[in-house]
N, C-alpha and C. Protein backbone atom coordinates (compact mmCIF):
# COMPACT_ATOMS: atom_id res chain seq x y z
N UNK A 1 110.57 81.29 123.15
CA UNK A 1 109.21 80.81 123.29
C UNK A 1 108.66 80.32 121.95
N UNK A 2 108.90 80.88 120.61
CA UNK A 2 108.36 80.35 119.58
C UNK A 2 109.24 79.40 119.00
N UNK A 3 110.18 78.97 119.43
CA UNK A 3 110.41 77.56 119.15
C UNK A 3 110.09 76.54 120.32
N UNK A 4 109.75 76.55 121.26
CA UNK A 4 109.10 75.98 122.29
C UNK A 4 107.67 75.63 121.09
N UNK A 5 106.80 76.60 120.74
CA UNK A 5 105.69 76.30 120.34
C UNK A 5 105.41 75.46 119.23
N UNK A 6 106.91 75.96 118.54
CA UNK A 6 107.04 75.22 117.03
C UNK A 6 107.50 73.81 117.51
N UNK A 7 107.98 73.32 118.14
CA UNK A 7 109.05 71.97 118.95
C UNK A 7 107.50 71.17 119.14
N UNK A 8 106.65 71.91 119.54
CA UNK A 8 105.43 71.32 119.97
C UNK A 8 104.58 70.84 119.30
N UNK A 9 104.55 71.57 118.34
CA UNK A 9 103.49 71.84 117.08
C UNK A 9 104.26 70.82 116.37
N UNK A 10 105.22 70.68 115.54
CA UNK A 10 106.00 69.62 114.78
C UNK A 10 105.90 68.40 115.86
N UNK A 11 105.89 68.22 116.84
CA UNK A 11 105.79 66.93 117.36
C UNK A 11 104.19 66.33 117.39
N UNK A 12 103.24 66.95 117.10
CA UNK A 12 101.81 66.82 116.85
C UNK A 12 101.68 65.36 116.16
N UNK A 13 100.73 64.84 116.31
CA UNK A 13 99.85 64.03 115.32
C UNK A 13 98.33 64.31 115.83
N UNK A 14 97.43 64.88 114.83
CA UNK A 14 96.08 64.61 114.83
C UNK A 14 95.13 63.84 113.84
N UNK A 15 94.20 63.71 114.47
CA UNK A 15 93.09 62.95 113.91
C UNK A 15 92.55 63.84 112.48
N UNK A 16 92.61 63.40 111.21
CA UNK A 16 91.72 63.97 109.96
C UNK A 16 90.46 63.66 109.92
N UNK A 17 89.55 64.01 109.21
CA UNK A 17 88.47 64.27 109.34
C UNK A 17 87.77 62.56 108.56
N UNK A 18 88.92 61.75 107.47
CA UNK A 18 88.93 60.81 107.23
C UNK A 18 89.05 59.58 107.98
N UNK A 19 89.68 59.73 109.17
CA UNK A 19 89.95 58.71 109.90
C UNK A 19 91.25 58.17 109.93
N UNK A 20 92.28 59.23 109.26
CA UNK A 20 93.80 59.04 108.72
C UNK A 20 94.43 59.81 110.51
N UNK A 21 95.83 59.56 110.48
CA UNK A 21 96.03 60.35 111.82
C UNK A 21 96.81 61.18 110.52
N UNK A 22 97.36 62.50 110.82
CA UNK A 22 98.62 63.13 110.28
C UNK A 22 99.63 63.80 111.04
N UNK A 23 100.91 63.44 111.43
CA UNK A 23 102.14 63.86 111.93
C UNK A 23 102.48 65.23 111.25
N UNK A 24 102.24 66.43 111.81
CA UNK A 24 102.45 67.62 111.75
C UNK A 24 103.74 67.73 111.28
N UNK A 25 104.64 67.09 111.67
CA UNK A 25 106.37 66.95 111.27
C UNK A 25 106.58 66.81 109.49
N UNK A 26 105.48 66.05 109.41
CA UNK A 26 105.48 66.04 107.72
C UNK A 26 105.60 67.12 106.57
N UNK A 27 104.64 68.40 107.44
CA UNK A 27 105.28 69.55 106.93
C UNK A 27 105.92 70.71 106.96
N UNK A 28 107.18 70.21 107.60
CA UNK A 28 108.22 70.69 108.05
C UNK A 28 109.31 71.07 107.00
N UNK A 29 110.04 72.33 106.52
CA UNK A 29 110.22 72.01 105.49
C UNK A 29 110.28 73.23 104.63
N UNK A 30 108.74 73.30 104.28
CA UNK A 30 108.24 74.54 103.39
C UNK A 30 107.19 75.69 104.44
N UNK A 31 107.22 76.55 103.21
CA UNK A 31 106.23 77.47 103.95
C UNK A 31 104.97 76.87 104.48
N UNK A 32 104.34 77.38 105.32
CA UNK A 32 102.96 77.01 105.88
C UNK A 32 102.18 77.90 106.66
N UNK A 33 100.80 77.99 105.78
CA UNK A 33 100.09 78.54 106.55
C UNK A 33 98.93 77.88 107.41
N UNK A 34 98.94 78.29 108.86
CA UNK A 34 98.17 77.39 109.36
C UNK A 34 96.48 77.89 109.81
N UNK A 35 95.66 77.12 109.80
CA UNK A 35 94.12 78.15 110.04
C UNK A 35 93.99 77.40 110.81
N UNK A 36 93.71 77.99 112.02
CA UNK A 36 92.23 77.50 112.28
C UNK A 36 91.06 77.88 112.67
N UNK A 37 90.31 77.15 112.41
CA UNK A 37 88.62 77.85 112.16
C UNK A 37 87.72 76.78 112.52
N UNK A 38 86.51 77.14 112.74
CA UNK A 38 85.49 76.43 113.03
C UNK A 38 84.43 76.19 111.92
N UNK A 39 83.22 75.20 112.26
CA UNK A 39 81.96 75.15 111.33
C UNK A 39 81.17 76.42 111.86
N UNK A 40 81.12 76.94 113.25
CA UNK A 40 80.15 77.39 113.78
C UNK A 40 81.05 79.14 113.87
N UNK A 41 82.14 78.95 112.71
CA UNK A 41 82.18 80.17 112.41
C UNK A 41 82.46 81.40 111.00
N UNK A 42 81.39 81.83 111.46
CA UNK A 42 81.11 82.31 109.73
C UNK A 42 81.99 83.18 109.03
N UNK A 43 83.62 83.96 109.89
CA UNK A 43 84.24 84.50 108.61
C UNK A 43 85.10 83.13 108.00
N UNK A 44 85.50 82.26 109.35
CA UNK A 44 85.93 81.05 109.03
C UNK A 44 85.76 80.78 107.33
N UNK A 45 84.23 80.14 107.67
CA UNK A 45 83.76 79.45 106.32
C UNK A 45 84.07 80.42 105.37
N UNK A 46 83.67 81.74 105.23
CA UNK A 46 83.90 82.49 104.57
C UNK A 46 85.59 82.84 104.07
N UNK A 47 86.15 82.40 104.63
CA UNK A 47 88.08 82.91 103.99
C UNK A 47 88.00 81.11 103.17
N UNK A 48 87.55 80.02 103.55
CA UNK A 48 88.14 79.22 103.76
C UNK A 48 88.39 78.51 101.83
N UNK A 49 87.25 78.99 101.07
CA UNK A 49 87.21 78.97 99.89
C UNK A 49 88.70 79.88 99.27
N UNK A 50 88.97 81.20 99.81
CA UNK A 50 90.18 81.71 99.57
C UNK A 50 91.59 80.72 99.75
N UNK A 51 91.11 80.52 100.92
CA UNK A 51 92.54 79.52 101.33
C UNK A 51 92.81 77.94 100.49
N UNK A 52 91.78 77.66 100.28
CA UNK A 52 91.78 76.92 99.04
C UNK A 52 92.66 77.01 98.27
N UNK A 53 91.75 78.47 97.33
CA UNK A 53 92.22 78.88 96.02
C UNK A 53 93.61 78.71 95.96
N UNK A 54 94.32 79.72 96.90
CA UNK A 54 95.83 79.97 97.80
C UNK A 54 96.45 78.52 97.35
N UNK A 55 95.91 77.52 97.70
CA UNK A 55 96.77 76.43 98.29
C UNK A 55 96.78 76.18 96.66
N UNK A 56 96.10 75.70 95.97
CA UNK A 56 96.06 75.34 94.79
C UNK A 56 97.00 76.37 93.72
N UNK A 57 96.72 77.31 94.27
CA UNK A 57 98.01 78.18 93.46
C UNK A 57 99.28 78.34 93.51
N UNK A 58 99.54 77.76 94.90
CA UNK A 58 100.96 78.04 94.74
C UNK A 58 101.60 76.96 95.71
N UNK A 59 100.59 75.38 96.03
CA UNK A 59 101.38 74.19 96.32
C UNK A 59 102.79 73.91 95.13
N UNK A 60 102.20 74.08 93.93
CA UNK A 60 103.58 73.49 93.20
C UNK A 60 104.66 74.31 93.69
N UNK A 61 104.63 75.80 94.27
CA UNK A 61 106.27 76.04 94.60
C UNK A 61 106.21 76.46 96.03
N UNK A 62 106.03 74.88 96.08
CA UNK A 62 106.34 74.14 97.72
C UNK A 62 105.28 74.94 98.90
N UNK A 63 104.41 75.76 98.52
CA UNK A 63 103.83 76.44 99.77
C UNK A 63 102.25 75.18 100.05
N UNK A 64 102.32 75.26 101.38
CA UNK A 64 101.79 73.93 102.32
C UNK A 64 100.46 75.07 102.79
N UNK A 65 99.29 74.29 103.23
CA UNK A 65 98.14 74.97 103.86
C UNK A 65 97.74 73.84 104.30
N UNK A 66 97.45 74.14 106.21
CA UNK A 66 96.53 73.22 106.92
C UNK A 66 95.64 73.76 107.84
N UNK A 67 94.50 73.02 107.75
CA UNK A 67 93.21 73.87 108.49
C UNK A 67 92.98 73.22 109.66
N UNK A 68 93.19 73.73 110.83
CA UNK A 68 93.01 72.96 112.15
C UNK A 68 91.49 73.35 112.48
N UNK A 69 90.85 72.23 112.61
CA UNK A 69 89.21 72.19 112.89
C UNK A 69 89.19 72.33 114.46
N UNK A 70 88.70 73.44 115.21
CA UNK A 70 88.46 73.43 116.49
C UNK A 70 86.80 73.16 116.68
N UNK A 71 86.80 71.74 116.73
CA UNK A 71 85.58 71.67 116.33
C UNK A 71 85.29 69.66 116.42
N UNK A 72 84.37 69.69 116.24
CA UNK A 72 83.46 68.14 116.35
C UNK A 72 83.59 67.46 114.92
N UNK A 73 83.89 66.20 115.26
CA UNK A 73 84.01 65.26 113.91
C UNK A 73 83.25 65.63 113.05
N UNK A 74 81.79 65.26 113.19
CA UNK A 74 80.77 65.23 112.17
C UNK A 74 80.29 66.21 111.46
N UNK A 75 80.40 67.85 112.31
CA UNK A 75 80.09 68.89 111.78
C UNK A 75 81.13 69.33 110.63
N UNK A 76 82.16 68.69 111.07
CA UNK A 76 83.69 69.18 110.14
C UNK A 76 83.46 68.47 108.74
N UNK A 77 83.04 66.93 109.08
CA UNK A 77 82.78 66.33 108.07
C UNK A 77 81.66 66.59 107.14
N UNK A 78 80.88 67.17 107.61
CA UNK A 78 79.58 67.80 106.74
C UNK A 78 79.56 68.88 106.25
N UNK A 79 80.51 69.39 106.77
CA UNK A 79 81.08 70.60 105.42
C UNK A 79 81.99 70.76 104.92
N UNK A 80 82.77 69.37 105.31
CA UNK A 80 83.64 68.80 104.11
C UNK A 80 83.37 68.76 102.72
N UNK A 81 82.16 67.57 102.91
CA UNK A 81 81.20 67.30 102.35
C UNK A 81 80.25 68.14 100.68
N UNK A 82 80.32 69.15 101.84
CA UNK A 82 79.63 70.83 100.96
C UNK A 82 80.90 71.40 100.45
N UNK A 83 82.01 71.26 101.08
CA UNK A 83 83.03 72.50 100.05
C UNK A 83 84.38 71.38 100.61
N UNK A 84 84.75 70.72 99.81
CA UNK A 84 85.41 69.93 99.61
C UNK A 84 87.12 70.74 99.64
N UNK A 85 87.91 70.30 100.35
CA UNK A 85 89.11 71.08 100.39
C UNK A 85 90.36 70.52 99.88
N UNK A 86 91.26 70.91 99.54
CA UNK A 86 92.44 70.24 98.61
C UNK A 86 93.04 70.21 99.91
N UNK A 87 93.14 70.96 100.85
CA UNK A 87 94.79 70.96 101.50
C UNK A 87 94.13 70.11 102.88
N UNK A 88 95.33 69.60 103.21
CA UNK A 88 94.90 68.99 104.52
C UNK A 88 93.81 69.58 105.69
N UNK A 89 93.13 68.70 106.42
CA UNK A 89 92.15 69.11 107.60
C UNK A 89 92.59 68.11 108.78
N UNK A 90 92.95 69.08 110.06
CA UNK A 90 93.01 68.02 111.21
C UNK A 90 91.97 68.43 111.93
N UNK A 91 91.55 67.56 113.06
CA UNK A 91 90.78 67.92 114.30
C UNK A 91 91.43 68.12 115.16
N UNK A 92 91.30 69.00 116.30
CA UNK A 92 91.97 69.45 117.25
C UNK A 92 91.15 69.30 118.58
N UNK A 93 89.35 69.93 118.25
CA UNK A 93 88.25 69.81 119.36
C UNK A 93 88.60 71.50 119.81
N UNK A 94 88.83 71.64 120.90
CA UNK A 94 88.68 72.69 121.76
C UNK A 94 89.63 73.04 122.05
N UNK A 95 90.62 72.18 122.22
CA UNK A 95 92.25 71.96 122.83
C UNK A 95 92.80 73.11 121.40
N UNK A 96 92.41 72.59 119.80
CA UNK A 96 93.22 73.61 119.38
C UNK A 96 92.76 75.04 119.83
N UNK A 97 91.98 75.81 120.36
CA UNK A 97 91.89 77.10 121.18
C UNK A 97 93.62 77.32 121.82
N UNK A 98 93.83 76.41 122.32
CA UNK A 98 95.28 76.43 123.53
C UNK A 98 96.35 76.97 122.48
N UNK A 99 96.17 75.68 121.87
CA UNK A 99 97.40 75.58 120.49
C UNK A 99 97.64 77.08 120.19
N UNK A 100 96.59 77.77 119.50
CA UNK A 100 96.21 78.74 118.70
C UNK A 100 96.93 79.95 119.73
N UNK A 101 96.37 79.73 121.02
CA UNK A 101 96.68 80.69 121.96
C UNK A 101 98.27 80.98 121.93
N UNK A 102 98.99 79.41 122.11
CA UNK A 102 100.35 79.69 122.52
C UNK A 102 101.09 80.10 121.09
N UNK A 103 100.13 79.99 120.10
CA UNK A 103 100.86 80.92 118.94
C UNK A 103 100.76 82.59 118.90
N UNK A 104 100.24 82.91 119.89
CA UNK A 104 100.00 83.90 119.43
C UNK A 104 98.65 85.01 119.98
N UNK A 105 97.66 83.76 119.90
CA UNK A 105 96.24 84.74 119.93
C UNK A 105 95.56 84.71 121.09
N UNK A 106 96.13 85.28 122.06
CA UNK A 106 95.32 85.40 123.03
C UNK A 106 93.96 85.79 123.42
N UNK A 107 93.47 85.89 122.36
CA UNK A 107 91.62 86.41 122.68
C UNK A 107 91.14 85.19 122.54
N UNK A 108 91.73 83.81 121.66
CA UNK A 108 91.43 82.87 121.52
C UNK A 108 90.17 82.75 120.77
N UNK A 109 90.51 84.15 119.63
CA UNK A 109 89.16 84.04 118.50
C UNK A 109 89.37 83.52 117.36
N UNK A 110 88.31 83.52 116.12
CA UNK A 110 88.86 82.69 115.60
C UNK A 110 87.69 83.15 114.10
N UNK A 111 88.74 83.19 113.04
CA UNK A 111 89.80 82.46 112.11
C UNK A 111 90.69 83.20 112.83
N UNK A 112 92.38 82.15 113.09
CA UNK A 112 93.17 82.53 113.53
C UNK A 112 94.22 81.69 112.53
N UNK A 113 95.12 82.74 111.53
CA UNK A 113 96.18 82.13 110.76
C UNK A 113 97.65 82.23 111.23
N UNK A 114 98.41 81.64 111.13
CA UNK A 114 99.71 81.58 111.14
C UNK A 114 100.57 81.44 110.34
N UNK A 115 101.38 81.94 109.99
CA UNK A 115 102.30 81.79 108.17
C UNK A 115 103.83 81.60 109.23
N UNK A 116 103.96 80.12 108.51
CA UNK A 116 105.59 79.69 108.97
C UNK A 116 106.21 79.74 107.62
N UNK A 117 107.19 80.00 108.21
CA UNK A 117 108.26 80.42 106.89
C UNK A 117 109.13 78.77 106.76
N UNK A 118 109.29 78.53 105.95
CA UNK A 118 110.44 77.29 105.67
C UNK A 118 111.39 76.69 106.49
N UNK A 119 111.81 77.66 107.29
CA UNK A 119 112.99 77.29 108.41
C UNK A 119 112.19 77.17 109.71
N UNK A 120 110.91 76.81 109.43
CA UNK A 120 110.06 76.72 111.04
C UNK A 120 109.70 77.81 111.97
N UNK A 121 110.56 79.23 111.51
CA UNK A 121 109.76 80.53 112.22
C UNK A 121 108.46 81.01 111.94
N UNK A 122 108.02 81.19 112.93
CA UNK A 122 106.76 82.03 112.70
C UNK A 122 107.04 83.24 111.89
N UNK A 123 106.53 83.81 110.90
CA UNK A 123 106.41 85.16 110.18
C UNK A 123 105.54 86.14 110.28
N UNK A 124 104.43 85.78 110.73
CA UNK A 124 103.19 86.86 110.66
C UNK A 124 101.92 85.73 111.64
N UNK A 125 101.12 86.21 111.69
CA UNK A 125 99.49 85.67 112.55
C UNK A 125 98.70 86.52 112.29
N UNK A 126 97.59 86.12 112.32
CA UNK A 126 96.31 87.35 112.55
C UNK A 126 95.15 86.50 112.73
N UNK A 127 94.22 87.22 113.76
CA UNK A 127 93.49 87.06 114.12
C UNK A 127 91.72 87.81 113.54
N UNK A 128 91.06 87.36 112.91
CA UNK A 128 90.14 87.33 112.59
C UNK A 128 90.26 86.97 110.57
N UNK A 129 89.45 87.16 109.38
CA UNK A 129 88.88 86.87 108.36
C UNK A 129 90.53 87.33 107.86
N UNK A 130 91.25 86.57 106.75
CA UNK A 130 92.43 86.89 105.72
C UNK A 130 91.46 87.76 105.05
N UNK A 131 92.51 88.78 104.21
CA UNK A 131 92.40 89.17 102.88
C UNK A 131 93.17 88.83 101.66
N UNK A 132 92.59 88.95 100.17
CA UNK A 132 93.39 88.40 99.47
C UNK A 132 94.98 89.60 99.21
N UNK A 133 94.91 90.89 100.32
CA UNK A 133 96.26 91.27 100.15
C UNK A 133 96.86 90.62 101.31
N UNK A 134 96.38 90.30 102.53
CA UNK A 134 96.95 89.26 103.55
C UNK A 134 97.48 88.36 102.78
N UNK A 135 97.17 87.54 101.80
CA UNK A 135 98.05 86.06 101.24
C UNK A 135 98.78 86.57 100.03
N UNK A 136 98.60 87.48 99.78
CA UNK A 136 99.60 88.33 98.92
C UNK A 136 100.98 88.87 99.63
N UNK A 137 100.43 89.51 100.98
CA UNK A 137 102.22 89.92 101.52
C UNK A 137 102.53 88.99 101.91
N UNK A 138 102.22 88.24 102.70
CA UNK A 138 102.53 86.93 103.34
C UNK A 138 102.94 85.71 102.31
N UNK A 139 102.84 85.55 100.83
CA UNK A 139 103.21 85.37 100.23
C UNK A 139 104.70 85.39 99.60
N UNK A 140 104.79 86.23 99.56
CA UNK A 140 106.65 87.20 99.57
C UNK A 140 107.41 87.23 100.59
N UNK A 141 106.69 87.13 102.04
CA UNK A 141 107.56 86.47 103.23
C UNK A 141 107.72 85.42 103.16
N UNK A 142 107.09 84.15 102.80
CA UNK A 142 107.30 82.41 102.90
C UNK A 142 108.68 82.50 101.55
């Protein structure tokens, strides 16, 4: 089943918040952690400055971060806007809820992360706010 999900997920292209599409297949490869989160949700916003930091620290040895927006163009874009993000942003709408689900999270709440390891397995998920020892162990698994 989780390569069913991953087969799925790598065959993706979504809409960025720029007006760019991005082929999910692109980061295929290296580690990745995947979020997604909403505007209209507040631990969301709240990790999302962490996940940042994360990405900026340790893109040079190859680790990938993408934030799937379950959520509306304009709101995504307006707090783009306000906290500007290094690592990629797709839109998903509502549909990523499903996505999110068949990874994993069946309550379909949300911040919901996913850490793929390099060879495309899933390694870990969790469902609600990271901690900075969450991207610390999960760190040493990728």
């Amino acid at each position: 089943m989780a390569a069913d999900v991953m087969a799925r997920f790598w065959g993706l292209t979504l809409d960025t918040p720029q007006g760019q599409r991005l082929a999910l297949d692109v980061l295929r490869g290296k580690p990745l952690l995947v979020n997604f989160w909403a505007t209209w949700c507040p631990p969301c916003i709240e990790e999302l400055p962490m996940l940042n930091a994360f990405y900026r620290q340790n893109s040079a040895k190859s680790w990938q971060v993408l934030g799937i927006a379950v959520d509306q163009l304009a709101p995504v874009q307006a707090f783009l806007r306000r906290l500007p993000l290094d690592f990629p942003v797709v839109l998903s709408g509502m549909e990523g809820l499903t996505l999110s689900q068949e990874f994993g999270n069946q309550a379909r709440g949300l911040p919901f992360t996913v850490l793929v390891g390099a060879d495309g397995v899933i390694l870990n998920r969790k469902i609600g706010k990271l901690s900075e020892a969450d991207l610390a162990q999960w760190r040493e698994l990728g």
